[in-house]
N, C-alpha and C. Protein backbone atom coordinates (compact mmCIF):
# COMPACT_ATOMS: atom_id res chain seq x y z
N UNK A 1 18.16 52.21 -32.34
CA UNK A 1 19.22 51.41 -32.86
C UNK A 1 19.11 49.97 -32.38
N UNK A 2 18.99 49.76 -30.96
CA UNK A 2 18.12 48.41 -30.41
C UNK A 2 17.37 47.80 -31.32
N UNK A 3 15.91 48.66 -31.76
CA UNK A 3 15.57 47.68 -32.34
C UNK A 3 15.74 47.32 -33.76
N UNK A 4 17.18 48.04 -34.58
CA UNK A 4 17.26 47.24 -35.50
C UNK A 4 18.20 46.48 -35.44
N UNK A 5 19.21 46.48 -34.73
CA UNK A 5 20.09 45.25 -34.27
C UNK A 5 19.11 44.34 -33.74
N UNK A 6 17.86 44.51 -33.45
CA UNK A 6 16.60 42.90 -33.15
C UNK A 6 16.57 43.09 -33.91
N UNK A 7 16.15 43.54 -35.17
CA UNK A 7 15.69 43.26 -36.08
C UNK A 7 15.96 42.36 -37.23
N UNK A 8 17.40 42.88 -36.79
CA UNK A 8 18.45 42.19 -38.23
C UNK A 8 18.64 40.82 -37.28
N UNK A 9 18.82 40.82 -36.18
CA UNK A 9 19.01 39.40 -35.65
C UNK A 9 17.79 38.20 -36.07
N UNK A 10 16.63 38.97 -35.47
CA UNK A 10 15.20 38.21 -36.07
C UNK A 10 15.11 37.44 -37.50
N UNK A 11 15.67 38.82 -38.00
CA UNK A 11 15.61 38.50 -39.90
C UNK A 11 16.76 37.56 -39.91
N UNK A 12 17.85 37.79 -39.65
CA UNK A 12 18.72 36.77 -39.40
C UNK A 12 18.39 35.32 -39.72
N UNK A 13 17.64 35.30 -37.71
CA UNK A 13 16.81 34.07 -37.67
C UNK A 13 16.19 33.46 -38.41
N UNK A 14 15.44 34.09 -38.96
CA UNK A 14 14.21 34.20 -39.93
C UNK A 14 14.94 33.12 -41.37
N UNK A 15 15.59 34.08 -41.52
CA UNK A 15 16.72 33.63 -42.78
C UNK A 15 17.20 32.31 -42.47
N UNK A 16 17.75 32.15 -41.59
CA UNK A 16 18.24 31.14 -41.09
C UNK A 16 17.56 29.22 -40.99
N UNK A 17 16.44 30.04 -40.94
CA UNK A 17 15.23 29.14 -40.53
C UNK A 17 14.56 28.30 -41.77
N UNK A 18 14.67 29.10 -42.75
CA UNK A 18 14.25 29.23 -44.02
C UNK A 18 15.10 28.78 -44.64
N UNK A 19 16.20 28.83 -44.47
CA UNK A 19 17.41 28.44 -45.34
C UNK A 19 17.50 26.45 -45.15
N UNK A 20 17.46 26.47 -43.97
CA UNK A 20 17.79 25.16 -42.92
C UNK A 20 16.56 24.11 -43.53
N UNK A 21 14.89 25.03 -44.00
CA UNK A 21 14.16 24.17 -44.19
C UNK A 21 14.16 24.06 -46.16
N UNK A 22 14.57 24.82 -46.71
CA UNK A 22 14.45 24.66 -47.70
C UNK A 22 15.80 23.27 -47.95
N UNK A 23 16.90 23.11 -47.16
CA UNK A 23 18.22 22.45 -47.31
C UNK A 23 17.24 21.20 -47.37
N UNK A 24 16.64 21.34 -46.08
CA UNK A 24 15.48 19.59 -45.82
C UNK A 24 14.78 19.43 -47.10
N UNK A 25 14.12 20.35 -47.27
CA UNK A 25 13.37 19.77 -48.51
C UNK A 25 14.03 19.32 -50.14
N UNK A 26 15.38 19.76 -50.02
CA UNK A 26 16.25 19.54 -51.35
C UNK A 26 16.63 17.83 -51.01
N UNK A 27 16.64 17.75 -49.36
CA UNK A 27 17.50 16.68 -49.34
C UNK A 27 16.58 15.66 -49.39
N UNK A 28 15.18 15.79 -49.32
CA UNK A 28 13.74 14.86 -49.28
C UNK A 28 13.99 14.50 -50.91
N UNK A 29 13.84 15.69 -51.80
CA UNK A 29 14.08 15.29 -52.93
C UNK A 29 15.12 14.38 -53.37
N UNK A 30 16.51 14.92 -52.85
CA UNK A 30 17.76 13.64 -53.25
C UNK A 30 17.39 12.81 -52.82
N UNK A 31 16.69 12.32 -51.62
CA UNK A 31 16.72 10.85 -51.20
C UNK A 31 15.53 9.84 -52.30
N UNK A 32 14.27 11.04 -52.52
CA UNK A 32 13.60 10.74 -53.52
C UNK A 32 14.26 9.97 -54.33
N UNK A 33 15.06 10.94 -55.20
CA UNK A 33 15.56 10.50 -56.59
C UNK A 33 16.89 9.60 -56.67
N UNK A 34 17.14 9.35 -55.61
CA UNK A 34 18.54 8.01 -54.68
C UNK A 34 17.46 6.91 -55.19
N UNK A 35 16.78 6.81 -54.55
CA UNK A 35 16.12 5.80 -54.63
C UNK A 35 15.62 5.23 -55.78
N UNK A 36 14.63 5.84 -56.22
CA UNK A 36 14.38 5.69 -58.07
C UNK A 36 15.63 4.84 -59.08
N UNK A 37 16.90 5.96 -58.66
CA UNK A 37 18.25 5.81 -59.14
C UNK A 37 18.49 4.11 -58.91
N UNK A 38 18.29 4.36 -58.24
CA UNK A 38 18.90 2.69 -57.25
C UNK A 38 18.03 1.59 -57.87
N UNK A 39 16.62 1.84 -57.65
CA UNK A 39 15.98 1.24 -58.53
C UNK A 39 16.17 0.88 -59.82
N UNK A 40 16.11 1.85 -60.42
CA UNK A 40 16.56 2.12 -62.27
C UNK A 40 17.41 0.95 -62.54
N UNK A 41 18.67 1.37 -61.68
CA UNK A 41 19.98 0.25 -61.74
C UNK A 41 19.90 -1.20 -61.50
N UNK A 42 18.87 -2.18 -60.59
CA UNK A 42 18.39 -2.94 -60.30
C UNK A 42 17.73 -3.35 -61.50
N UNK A 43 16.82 -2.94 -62.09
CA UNK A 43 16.30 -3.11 -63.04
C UNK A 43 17.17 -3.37 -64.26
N UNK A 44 17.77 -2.60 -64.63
CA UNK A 44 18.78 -2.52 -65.78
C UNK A 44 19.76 -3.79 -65.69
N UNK A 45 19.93 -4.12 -64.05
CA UNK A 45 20.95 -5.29 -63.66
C UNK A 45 19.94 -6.05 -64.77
N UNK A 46 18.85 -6.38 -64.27
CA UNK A 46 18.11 -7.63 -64.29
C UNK A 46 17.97 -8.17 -66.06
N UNK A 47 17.84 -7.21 -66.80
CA UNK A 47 17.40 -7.07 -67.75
C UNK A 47 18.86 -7.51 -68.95
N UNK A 48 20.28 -6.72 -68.17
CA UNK A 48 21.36 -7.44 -68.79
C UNK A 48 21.29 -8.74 -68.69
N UNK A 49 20.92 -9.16 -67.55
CA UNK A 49 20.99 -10.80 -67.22
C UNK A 49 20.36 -11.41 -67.90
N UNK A 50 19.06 -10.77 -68.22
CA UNK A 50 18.26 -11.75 -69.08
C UNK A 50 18.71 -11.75 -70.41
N UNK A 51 19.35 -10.71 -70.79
CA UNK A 51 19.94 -10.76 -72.69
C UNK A 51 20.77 -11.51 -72.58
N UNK A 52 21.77 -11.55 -71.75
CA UNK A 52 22.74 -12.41 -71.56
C UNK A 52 22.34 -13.95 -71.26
N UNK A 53 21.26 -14.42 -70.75
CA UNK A 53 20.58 -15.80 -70.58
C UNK A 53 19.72 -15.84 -72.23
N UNK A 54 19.36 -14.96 -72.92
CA UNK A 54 18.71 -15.15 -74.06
C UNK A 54 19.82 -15.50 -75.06
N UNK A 55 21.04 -14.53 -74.76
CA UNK A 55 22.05 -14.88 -76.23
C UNK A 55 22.61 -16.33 -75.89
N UNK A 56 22.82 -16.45 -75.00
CA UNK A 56 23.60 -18.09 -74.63
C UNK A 56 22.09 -18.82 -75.46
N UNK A 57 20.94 -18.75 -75.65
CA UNK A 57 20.11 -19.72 -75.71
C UNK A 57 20.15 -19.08 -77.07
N UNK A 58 20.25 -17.98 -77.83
CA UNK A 58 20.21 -18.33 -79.26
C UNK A 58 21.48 -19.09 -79.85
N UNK A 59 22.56 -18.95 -79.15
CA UNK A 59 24.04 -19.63 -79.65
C UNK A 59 23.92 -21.05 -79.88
N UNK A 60 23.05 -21.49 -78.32
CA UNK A 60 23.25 -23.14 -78.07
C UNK A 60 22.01 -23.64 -79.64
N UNK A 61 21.05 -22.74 -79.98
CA UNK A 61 20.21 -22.81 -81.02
C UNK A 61 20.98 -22.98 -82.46
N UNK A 62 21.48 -21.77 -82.48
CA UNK A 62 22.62 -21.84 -83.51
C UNK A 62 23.04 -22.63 -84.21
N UNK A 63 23.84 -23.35 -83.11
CA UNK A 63 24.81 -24.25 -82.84
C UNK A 63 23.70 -25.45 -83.34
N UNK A 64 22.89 -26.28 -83.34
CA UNK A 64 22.07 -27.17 -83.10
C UNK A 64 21.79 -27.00 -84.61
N UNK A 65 20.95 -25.92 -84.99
CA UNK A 65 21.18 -25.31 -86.36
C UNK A 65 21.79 -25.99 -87.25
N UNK A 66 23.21 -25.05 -87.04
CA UNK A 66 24.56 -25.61 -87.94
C UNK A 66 24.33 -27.15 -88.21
N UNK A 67 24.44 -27.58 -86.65
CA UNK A 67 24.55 -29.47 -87.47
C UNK A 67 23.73 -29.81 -88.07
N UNK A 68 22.47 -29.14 -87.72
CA UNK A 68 21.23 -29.93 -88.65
C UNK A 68 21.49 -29.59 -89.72
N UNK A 69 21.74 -28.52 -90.55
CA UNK A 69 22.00 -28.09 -91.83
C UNK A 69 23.60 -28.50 -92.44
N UNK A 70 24.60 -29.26 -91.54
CA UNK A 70 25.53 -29.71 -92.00
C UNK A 70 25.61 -31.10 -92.56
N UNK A 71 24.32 -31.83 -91.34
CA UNK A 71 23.50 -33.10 -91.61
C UNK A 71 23.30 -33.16 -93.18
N UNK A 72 21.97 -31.81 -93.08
CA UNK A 72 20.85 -32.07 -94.16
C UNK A 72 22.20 -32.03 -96.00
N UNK A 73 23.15 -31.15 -95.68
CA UNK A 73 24.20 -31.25 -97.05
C UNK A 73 24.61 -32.20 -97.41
N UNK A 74 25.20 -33.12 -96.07
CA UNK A 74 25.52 -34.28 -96.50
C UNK A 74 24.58 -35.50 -96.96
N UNK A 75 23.46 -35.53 -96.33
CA UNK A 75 22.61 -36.35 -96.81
C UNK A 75 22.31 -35.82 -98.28
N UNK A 76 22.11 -34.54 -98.53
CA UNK A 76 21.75 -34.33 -100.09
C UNK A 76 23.10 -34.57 -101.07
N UNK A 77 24.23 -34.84 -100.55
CA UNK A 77 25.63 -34.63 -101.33
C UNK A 77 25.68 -36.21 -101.53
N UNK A 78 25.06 -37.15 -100.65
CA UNK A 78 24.94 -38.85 -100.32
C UNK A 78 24.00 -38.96 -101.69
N UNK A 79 22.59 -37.94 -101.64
CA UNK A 79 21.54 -38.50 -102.68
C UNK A 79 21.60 -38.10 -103.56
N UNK A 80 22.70 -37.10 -103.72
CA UNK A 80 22.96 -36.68 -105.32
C UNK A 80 23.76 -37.76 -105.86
N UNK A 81 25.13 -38.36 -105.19
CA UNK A 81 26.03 -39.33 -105.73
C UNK A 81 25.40 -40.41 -106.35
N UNK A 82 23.79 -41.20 -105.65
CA UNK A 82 23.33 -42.21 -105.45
C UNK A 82 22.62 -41.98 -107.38
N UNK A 83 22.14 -40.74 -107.40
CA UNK A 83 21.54 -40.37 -108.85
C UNK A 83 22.32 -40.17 -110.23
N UNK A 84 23.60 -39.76 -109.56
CA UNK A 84 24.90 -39.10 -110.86
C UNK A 84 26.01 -40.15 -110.78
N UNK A 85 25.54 -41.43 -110.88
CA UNK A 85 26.70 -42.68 -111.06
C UNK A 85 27.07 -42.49 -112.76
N UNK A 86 28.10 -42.61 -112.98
CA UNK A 86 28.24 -42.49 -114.70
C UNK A 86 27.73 -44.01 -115.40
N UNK A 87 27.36 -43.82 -116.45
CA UNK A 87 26.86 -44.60 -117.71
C UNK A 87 25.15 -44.85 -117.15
N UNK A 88 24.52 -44.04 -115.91
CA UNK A 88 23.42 -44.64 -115.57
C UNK A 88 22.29 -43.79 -116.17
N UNK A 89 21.51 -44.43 -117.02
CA UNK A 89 20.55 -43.90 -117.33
C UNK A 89 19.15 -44.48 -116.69
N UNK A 90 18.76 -43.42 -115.85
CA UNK A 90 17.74 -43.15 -114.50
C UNK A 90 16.33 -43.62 -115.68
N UNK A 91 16.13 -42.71 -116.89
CA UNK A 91 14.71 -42.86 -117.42
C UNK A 91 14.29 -44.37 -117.92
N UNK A 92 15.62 -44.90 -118.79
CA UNK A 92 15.87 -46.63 -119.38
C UNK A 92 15.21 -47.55 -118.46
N UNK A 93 16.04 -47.32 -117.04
CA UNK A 93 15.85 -48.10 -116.19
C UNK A 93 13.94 -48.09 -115.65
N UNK A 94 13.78 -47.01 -115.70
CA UNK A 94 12.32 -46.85 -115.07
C UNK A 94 11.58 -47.51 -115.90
N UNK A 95 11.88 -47.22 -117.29
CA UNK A 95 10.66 -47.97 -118.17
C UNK A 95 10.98 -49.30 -118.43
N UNK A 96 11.85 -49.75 -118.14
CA UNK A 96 12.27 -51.37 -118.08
C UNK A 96 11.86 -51.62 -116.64
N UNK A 97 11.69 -51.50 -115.24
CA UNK A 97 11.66 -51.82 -114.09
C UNK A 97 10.46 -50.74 -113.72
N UNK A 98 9.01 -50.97 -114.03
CA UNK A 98 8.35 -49.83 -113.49
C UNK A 98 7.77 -49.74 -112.16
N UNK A 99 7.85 -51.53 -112.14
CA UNK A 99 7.21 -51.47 -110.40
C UNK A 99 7.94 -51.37 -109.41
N UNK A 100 9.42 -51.66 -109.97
CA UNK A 100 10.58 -51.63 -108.81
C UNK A 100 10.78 -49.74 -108.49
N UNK A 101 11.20 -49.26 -109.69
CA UNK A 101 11.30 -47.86 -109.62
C UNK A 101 10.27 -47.12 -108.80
N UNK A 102 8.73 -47.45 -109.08
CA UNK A 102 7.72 -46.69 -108.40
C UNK A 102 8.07 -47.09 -106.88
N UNK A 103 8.01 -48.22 -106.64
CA UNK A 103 8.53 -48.79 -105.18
C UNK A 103 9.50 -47.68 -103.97
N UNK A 104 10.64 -47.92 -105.17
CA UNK A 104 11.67 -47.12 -104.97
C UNK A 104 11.58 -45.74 -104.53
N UNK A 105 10.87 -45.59 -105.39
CA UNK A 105 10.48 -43.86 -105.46
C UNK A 105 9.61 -43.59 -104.09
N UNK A 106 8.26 -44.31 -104.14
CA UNK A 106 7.25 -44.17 -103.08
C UNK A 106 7.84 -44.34 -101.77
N UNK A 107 8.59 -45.14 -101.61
CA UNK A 107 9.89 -45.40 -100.05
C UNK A 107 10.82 -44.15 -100.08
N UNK A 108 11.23 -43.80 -101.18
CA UNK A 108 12.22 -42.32 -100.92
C UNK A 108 11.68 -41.17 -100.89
N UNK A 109 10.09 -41.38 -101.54
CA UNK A 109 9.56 -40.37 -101.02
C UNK A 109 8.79 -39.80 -99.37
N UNK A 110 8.59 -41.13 -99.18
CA UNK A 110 8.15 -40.99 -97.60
C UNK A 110 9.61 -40.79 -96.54
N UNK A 111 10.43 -41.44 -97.08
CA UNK A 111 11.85 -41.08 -96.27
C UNK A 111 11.83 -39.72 -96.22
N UNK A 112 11.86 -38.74 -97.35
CA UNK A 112 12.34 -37.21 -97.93
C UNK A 112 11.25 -36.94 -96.65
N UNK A 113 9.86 -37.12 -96.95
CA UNK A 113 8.89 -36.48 -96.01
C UNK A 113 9.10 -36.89 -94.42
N UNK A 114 9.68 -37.32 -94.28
CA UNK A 114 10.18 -37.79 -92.58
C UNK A 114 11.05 -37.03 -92.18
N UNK A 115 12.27 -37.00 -93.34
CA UNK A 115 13.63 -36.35 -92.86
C UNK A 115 12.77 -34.37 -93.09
N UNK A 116 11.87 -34.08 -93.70
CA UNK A 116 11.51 -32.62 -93.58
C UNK A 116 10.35 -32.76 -92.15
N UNK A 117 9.64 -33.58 -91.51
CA UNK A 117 9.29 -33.77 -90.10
C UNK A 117 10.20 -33.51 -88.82
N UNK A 118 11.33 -34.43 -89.24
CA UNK A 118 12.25 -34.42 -88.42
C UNK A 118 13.03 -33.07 -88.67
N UNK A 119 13.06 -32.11 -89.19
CA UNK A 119 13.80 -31.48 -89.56
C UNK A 119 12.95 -30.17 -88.56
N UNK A 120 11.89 -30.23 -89.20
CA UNK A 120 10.79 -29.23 -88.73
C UNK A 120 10.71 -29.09 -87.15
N UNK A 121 11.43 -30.22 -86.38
CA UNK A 121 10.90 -30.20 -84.98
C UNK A 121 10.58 -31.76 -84.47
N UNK A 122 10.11 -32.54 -85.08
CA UNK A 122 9.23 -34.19 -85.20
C UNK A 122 9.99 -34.84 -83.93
N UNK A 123 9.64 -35.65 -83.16
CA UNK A 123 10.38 -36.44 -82.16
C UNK A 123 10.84 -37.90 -83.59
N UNK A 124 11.95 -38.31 -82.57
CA UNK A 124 12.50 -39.19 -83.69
C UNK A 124 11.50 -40.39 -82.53
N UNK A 125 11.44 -41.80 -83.42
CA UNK A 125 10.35 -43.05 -82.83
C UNK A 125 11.84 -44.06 -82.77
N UNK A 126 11.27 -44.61 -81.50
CA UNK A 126 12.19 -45.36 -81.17
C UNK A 126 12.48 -46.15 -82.30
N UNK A 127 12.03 -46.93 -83.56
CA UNK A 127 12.55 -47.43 -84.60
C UNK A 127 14.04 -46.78 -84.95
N UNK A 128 13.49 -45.23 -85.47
CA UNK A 128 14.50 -44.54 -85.99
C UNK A 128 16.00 -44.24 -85.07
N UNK A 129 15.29 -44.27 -83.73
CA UNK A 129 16.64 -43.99 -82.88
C UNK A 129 17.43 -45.39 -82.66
N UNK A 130 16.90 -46.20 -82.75
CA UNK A 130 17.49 -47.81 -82.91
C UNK A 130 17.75 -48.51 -83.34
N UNK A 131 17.82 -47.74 -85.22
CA UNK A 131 18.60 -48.26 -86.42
C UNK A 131 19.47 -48.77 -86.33
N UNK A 132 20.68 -49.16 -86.22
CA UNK A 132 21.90 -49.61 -86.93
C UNK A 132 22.33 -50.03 -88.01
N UNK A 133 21.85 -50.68 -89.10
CA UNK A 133 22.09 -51.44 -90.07
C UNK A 133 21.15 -50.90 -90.95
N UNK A 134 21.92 -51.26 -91.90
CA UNK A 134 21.85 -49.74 -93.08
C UNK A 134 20.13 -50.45 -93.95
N UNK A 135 20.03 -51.38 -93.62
CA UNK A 135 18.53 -51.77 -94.18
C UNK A 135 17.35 -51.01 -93.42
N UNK A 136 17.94 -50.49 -92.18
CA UNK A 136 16.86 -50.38 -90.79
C UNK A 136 17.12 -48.65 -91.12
N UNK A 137 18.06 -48.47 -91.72
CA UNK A 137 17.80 -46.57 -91.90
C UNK A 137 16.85 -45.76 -92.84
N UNK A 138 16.41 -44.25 -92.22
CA UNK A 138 16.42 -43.67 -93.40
C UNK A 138 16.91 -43.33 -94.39
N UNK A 139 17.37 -44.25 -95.80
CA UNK A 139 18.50 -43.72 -96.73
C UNK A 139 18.39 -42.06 -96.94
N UNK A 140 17.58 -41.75 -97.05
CA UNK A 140 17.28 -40.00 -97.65
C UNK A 140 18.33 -38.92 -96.13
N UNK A 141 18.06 -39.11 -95.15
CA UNK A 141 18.74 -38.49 -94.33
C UNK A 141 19.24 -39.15 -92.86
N UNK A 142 20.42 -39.70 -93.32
CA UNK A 142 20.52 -40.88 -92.15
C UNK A 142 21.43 -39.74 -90.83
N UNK A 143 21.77 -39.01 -91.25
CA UNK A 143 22.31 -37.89 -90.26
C UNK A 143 21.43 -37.82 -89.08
N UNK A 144 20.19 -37.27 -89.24
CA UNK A 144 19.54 -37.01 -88.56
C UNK A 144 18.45 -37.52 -87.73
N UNK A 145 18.09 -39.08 -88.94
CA UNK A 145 17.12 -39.76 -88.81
C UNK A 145 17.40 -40.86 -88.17
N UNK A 146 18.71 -41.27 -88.27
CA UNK A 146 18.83 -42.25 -87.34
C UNK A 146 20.33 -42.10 -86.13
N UNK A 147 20.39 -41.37 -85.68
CA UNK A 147 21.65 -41.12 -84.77
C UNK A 147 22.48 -42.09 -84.23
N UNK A 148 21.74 -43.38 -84.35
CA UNK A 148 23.25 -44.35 -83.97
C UNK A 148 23.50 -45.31 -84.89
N UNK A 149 23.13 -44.99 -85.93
CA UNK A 149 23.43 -45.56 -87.49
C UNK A 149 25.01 -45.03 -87.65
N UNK A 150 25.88 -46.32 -87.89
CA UNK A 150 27.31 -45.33 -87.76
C UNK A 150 27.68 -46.32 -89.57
N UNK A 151 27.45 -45.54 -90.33
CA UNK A 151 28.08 -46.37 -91.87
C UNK A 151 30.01 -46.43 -91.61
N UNK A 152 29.75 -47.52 -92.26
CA UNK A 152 31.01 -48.72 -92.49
C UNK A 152 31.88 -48.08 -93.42
């Protein structure tokens, strides 16, 4: 009877021993996967931050956007008025005035192609940024083309 009261104590032990090391090794694992965890979250911080630093920079884009395209309406709403004056007939005039008209034309056409430069990205040249007076502007898109051009 001794030795199974050792016995069962041993096994006990035994049990005991086994139990205690398997607890360690669950808890090797949690600390494992703590960590990872912790990580994960760090990461995920970082990554909100950056969407959040990207959307502020598409807004301020946006935004920059809008005016340029609020610019570019009004300048086309300016060069439509300049074409749709009543009693004016645009073709009369050309074939009575052909060198003035071509003139005309060849200057509004390089304006049009400046204001789509500038539009595209183009640095503005100190000329253009130092307009004032409406002879010294781009007529085709003075919004954009000349920024301290302030019409009267």
């Amino acid at each position: 009877m001794r030795i199974y009261i050792i016995g069962l104590i041993i096994l006990a032990l035994l049990g005991s021993v086994g139990y205690v090391l398997k607890l360690q090794r669950d808890n090797a694992i949690l600390k494992d996967n703590a960590v990872k965890l912790e990580t994960a979250v760090a990461e995920q911080k970082a990554i909100i931050t950056k969407q959040k630093e990207d959307f502020e920079e598409i807004l301020a884009a946006n935004k920059k956007m809008n005016e340029l395209v609020s610019n570019l309406k009004k300048d086309l709403d300016d060069l439509d008025n300049r074409f749709n004056k009543d009693g004016r007939d645009f073709g009369k005039v050309a074939l009575e005035k052909t060198g003035a008209i071509e003139r005309i034309i060849n200057k509004g056409s390089d304006n049009a192609s400046r204001c789509i430069e500038i539009a595209s990205g183009a640095e503005l040249t100190e000329e253009e940024i130092n307009a004032t007076k409406k002879s010294e502007i781009n007529r085709e898109c003075p919004g954009i083309a000349n920024p301290n051009y302030v019409p009267y």
